[in-house]
C-alpha atoms as a PDB file:
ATOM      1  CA  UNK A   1     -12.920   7.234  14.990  1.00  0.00           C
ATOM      2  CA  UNK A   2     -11.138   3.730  14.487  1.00  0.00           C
ATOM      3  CA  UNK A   3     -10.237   1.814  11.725  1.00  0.00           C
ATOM      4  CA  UNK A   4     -13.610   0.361  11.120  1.00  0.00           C
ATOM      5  CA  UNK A   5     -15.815   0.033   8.083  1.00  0.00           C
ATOM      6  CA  UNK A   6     -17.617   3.881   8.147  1.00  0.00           C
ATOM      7  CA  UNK A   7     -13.873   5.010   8.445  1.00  0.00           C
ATOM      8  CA  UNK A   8     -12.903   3.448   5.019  1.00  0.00           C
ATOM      9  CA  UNK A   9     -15.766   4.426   3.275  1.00  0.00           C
ATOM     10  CA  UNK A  10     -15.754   7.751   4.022  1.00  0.00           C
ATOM     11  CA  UNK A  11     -12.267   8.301   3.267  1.00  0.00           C
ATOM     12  CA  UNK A  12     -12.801   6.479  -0.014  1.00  0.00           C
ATOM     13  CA  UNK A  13     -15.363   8.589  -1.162  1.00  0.00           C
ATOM     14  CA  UNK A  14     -13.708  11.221  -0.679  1.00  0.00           C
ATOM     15  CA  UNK A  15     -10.964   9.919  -2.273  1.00  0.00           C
ATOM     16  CA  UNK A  16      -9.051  10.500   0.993  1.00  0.00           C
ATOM     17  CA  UNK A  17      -6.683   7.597   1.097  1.00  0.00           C
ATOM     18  CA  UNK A  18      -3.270   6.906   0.210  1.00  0.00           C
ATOM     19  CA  UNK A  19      -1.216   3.553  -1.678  1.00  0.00           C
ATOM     20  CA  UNK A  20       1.960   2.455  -0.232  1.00  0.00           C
ATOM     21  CA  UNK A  21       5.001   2.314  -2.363  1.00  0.00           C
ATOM     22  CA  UNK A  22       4.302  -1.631  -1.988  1.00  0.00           C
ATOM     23  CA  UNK A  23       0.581  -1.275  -2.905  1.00  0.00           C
ATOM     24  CA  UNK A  24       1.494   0.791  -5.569  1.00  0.00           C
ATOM     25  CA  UNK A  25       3.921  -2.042  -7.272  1.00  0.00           C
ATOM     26  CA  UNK A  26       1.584  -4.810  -6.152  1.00  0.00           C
ATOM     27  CA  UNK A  27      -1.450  -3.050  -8.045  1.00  0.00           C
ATOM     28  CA  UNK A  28       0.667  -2.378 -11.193  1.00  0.00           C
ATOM     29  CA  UNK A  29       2.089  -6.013 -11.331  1.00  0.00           C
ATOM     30  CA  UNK A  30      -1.706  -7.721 -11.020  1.00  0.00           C
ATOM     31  CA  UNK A  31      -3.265  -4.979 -13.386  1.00  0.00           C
ATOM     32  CA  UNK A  32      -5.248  -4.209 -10.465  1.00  0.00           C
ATOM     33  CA  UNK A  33      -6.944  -0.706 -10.753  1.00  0.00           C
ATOM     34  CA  UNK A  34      -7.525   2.005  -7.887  1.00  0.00           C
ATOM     35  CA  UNK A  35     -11.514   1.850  -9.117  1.00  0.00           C
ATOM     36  CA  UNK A  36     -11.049  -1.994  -8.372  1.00  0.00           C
ATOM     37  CA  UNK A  37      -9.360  -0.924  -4.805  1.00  0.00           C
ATOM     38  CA  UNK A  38     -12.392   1.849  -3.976  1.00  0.00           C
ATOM     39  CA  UNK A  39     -14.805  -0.526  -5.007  1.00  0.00           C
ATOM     40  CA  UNK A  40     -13.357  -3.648  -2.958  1.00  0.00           C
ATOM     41  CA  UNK A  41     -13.514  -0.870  -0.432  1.00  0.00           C
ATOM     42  CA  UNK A  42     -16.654   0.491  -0.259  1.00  0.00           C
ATOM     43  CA  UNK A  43     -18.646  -2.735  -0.431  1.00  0.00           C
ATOM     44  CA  UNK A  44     -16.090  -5.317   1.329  1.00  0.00           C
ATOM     45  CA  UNK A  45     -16.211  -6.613   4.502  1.00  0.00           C
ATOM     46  CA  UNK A  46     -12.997  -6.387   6.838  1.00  0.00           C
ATOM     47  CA  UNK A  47     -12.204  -9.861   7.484  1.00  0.00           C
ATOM     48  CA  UNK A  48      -9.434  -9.701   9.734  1.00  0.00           C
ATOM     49  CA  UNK A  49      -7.871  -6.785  12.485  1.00  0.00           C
ATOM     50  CA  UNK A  50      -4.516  -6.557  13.818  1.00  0.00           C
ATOM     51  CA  UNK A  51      -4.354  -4.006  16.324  1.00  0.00           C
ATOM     52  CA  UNK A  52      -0.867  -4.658  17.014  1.00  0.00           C
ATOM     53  CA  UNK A  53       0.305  -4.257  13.362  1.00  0.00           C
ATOM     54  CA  UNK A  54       3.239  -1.994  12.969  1.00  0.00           C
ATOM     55  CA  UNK A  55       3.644   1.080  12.680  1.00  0.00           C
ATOM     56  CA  UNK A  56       0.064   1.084  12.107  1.00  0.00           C
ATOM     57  CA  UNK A  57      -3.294  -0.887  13.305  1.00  0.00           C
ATOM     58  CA  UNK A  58      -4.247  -2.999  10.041  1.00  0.00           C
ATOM     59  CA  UNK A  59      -7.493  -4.849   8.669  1.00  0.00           C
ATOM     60  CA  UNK A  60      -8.164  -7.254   5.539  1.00  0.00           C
ATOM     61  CA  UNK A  61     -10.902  -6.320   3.351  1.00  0.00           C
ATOM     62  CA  UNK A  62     -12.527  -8.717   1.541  1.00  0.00           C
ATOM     63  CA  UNK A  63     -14.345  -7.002  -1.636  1.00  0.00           C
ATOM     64  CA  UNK A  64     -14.911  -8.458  -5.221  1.00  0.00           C
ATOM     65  CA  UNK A  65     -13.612  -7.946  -8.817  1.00  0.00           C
ATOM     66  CA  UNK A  66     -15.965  -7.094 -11.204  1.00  0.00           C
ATOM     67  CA  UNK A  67     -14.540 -10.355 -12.902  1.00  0.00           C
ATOM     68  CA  UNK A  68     -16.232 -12.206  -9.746  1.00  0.00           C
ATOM     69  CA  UNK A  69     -12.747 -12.831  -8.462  1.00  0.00           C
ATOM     70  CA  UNK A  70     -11.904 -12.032  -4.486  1.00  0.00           C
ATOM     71  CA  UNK A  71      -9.792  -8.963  -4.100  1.00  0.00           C
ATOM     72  CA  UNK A  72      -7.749  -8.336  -0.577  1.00  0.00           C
ATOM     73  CA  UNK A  73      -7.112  -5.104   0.466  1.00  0.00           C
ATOM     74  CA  UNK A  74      -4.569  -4.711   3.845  1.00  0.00           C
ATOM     75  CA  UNK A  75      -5.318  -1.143   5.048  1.00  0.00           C
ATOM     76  CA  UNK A  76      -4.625   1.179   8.093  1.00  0.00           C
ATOM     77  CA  UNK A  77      -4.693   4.238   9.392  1.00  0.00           C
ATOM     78  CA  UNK A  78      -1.792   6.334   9.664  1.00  0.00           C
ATOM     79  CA  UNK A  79      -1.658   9.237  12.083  1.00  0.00           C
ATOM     80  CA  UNK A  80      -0.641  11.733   9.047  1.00  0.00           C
ATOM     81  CA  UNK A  81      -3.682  12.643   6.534  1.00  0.00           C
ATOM     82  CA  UNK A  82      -4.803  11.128   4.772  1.00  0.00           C
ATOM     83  CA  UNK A  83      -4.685   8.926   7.284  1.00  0.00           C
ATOM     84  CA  UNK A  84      -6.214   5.908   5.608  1.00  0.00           C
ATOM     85  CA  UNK A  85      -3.488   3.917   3.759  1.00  0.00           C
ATOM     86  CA  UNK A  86      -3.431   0.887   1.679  1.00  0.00           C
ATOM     87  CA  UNK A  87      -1.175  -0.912   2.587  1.00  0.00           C
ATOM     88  CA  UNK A  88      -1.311  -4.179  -0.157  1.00  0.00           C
ATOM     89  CA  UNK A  89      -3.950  -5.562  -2.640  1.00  0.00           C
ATOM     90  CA  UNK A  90      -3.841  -9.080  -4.048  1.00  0.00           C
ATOM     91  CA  UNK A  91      -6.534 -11.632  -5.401  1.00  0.00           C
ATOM     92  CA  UNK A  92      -6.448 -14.354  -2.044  1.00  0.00           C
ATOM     93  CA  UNK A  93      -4.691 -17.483  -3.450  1.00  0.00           C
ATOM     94  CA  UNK A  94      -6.883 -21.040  -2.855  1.00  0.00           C
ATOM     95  CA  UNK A  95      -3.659 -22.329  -1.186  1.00  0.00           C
ATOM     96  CA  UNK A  96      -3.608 -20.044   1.714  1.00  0.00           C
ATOM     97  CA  UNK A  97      -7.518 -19.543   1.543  1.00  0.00           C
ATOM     98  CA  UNK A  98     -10.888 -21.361   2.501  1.00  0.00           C
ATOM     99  CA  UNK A  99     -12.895 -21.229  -0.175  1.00  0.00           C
ATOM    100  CA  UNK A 100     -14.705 -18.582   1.150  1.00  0.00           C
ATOM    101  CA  UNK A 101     -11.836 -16.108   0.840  1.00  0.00           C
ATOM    102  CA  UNK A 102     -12.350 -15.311   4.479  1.00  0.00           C
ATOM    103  CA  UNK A 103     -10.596 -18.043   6.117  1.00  0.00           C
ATOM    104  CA  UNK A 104      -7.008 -19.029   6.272  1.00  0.00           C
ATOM    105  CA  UNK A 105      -6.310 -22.379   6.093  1.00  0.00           C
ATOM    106  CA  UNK A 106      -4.699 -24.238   8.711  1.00  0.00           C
ATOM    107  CA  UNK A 107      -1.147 -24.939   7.777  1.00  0.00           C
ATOM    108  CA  UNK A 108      -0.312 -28.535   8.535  1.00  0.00           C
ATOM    109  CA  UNK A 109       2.950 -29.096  10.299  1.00  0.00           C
END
């Protein structure tokens, strides 16, 4: 089983999944829960996949704060259990994002 969508909910559910050092500090400094993080999770949608991400393959979840406000979630899966990892979290700002909070904008050069 790949890093897909079935993948991270199971292993949310189960409660299955562990935060990076970085995703740990990240959370903390945005007041951003691990309930927030499950429930971005579970009900997301992955909006972007790097396959070539190191060490791991990575994906962008795009789930919501009960607030209303976008939450990102940069996950992979890590070849020790649990294997899923989360990797960052952060609320998508409208400088780097479409308004859709799916799309990056194109940086003009």
């Amino acid at each position: 089983m790949g890093l897909g969508k079935s993948f991270i909910i199971e292993n949310v559910k189960k409660n299955n999944f562990r935060l990076t050092e970085h995703a740990t500090i990240q959370r903390l400094e945005r007041n951003i829960t691990i309930e927030d993080i499950k429930q971005a999770l579970i009900t997301g949608d992955i909006i972007e996949r790097n396959p070539k991400s190191k060490p791991y393959p990575s994906c962008l979840v795009l789930g919501w704060l009960r607030s209303g406000d976008p939450l990102h979630v940069k996950c992979s899966m890590g070849t020790e259990e649990p294997k899923l990892r989360i990797v960052t979290v952060y609320e998508p700002s409208d400088e780097e994002w479409e308004s859709d909070y799916k799309t990056r904008k194109k940086v003009m050069r």
